[in-house]
N, C-alpha and C. Protein backbone atom coordinates (compact mmCIF):
# COMPACT_ATOMS: atom_id res chain seq x y z
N UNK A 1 0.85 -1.17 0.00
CA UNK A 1 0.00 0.00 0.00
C UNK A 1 0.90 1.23 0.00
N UNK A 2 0.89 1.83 -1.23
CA UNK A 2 1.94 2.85 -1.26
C UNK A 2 1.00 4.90 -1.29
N UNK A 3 0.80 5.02 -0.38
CA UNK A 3 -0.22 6.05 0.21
C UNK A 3 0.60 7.52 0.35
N UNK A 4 0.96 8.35 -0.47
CA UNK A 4 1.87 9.53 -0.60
C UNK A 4 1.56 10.16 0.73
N UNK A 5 -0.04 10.57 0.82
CA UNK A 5 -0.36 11.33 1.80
C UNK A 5 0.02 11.00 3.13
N UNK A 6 -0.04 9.58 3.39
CA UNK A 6 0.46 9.16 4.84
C UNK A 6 1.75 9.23 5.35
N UNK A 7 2.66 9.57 4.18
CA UNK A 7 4.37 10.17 4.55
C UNK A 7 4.47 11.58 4.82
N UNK A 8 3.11 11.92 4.75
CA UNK A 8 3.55 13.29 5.03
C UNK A 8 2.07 13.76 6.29
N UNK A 9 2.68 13.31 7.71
CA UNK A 9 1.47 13.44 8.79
C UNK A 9 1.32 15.28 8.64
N UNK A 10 2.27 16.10 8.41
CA UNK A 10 1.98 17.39 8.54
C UNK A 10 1.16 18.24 7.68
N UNK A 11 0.88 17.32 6.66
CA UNK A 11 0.68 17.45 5.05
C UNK A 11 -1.11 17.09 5.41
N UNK A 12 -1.64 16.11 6.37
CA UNK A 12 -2.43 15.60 6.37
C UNK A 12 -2.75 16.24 7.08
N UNK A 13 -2.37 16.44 8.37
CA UNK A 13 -3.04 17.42 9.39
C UNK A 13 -3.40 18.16 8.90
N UNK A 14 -2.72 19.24 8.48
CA UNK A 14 -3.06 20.38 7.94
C UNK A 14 -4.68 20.96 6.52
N UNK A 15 -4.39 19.42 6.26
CA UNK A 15 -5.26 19.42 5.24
C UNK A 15 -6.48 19.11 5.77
N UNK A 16 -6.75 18.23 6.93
CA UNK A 16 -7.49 17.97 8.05
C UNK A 16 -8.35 19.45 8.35
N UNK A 17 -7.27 19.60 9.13
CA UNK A 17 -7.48 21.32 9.64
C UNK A 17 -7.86 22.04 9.00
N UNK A 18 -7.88 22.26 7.67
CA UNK A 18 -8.25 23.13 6.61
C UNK A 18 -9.90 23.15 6.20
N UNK A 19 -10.23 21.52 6.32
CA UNK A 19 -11.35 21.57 5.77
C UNK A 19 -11.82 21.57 6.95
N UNK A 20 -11.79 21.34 8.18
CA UNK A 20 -12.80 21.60 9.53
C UNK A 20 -12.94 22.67 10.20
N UNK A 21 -12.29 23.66 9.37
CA UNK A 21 -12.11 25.02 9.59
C UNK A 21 -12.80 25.79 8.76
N UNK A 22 -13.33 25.75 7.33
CA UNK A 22 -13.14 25.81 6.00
C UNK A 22 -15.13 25.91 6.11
N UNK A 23 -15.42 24.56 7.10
CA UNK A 23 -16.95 24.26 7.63
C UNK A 23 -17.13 24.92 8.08
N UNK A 24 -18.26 26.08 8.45
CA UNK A 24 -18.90 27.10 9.31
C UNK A 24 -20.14 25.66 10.36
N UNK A 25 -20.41 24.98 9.52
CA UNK A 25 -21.87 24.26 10.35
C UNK A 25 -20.88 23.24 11.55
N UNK A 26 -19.95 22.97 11.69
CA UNK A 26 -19.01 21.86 12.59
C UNK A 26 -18.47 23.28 13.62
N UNK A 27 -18.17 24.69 13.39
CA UNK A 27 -17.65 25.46 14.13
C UNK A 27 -18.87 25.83 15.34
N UNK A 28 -20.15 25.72 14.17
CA UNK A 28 -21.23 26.30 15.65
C UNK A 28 -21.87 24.82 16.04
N UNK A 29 -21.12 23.88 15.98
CA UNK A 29 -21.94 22.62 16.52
C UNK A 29 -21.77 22.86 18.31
N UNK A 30 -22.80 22.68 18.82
CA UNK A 30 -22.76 22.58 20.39
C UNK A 30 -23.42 21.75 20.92
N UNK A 31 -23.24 21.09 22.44
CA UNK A 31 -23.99 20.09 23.08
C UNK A 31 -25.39 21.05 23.60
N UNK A 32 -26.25 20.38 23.60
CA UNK A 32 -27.75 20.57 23.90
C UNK A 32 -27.86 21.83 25.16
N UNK A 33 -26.87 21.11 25.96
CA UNK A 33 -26.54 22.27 27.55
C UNK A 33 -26.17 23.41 27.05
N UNK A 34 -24.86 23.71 26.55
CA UNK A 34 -24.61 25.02 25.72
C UNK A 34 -25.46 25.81 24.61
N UNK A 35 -25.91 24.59 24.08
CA UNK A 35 -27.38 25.50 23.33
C UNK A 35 -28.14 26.35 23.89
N UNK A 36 -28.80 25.58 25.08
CA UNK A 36 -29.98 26.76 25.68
C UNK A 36 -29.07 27.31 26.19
N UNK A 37 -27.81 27.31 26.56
CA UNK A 37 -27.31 28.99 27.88
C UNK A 37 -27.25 29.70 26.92
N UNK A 38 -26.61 29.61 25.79
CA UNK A 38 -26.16 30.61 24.58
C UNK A 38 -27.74 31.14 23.74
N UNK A 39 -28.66 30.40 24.14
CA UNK A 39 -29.80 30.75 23.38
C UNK A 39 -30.59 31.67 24.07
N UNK A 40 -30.18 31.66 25.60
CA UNK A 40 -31.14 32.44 26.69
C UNK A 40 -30.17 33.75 26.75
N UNK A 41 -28.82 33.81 26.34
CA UNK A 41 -27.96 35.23 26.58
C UNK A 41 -27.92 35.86 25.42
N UNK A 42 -27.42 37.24 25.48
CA UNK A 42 -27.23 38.40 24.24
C UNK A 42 -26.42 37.50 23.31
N UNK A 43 -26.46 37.91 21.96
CA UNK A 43 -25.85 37.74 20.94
C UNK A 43 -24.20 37.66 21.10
N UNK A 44 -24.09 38.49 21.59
CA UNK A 44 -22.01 38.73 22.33
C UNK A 44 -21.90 37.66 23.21
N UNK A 45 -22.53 37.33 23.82
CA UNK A 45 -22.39 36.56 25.31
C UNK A 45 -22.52 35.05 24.33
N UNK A 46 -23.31 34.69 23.65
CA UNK A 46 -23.24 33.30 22.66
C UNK A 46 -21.91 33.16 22.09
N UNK A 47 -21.29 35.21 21.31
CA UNK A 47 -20.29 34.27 20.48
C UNK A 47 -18.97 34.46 21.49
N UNK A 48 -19.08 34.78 22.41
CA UNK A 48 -17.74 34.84 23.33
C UNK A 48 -18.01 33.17 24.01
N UNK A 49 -19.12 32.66 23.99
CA UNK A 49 -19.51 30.73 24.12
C UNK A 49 -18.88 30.32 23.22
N UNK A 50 -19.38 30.60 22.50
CA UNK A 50 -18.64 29.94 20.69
C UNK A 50 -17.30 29.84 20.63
N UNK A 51 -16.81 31.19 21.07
CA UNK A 51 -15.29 30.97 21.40
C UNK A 51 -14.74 30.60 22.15
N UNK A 52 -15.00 30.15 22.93
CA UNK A 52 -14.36 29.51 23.89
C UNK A 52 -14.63 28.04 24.25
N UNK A 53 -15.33 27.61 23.71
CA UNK A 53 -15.54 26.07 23.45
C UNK A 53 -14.48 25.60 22.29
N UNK A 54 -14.36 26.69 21.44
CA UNK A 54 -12.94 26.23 20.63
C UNK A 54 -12.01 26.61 21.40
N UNK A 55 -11.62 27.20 21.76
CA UNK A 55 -10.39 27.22 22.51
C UNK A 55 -10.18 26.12 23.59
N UNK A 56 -11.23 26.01 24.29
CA UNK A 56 -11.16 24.85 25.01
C UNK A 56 -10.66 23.32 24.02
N UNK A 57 -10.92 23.37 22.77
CA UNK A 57 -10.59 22.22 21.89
C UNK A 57 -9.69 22.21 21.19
N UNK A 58 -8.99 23.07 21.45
CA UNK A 58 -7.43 23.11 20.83
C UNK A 58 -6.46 22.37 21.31
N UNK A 59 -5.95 22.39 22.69
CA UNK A 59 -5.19 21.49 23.19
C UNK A 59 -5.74 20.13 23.03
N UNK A 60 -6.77 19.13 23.16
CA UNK A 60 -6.78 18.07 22.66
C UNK A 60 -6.51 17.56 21.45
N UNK A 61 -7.12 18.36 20.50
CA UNK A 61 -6.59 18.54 19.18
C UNK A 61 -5.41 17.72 18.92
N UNK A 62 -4.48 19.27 19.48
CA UNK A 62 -2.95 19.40 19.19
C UNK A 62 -2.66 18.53 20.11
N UNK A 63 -2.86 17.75 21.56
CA UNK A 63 -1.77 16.46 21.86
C UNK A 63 -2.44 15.28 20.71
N UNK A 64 -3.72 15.02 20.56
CA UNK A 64 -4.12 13.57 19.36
C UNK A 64 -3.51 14.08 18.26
N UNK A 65 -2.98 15.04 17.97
CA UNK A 65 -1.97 15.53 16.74
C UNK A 65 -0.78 15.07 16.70
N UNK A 66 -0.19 15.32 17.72
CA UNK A 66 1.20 14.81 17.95
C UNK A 66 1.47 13.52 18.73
N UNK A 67 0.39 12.88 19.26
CA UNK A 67 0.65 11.29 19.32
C UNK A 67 0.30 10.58 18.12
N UNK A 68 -0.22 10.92 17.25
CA UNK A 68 -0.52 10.30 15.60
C UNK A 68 0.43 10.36 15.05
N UNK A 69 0.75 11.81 14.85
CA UNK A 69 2.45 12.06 14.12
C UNK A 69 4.08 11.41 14.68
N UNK A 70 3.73 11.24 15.93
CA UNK A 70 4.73 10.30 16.78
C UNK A 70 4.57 8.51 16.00
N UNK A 71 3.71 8.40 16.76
CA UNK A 71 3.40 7.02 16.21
C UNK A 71 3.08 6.47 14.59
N UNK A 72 3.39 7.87 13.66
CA UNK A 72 3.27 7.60 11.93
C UNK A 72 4.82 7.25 12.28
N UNK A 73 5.48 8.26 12.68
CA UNK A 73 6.95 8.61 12.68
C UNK A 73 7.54 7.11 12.97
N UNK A 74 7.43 6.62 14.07
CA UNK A 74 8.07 5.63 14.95
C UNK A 74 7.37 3.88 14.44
N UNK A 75 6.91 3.81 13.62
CA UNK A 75 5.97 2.77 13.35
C UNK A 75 6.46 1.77 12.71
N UNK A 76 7.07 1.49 12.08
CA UNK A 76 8.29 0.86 11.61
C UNK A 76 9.86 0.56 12.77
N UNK A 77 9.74 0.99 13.41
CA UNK A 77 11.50 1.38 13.81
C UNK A 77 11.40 -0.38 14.61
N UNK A 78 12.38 -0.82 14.70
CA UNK A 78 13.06 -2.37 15.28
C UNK A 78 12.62 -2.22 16.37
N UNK A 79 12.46 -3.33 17.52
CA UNK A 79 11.98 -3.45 18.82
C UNK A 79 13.00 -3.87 19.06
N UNK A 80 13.57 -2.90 20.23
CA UNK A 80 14.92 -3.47 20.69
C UNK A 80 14.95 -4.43 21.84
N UNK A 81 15.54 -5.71 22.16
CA UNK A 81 15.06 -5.87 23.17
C UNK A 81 15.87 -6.14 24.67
């Protein structure tokens, strides 16, 4: 299986990232709880919610980013023993 894209994890991420960014309907997705608080407050007060539920999802992101790219990297290498 000779897969160009999978030699290049930064190549993929990124391209990842591009299109889930790229989506407006996946940016305002929210759980049911955050719906009604953001639906019962001012317009500002929703998108300062909005923002910060992404921010809150960045760091998971970025460590399942770099344990993927670790483990593309290292996936092959000899078991020493």
């Amino acid at each position: 299986m000779d897969n160009r894209l999978l030699n290049y994890p930064i190549l993929l991420l990124a391209f990842v990232s591009a299109v889930l960014l790229l989506d407006p309907t996946s940016l305002l997705a929210q759980c049911s709880m955050c719906n009604a608080v953001a639906s019962a407050q001012s317009a500002g007060a929703a998108h300062a919610l909005n923002r910060a539920i992404l921010i809150l999802l960045v760091p998971p992101v970025v460590m399942m980013g770099a344990i993927l790219i670790w483990a593309f990297k290292y996936r092959d290498s000899p078991v020493q023993s």
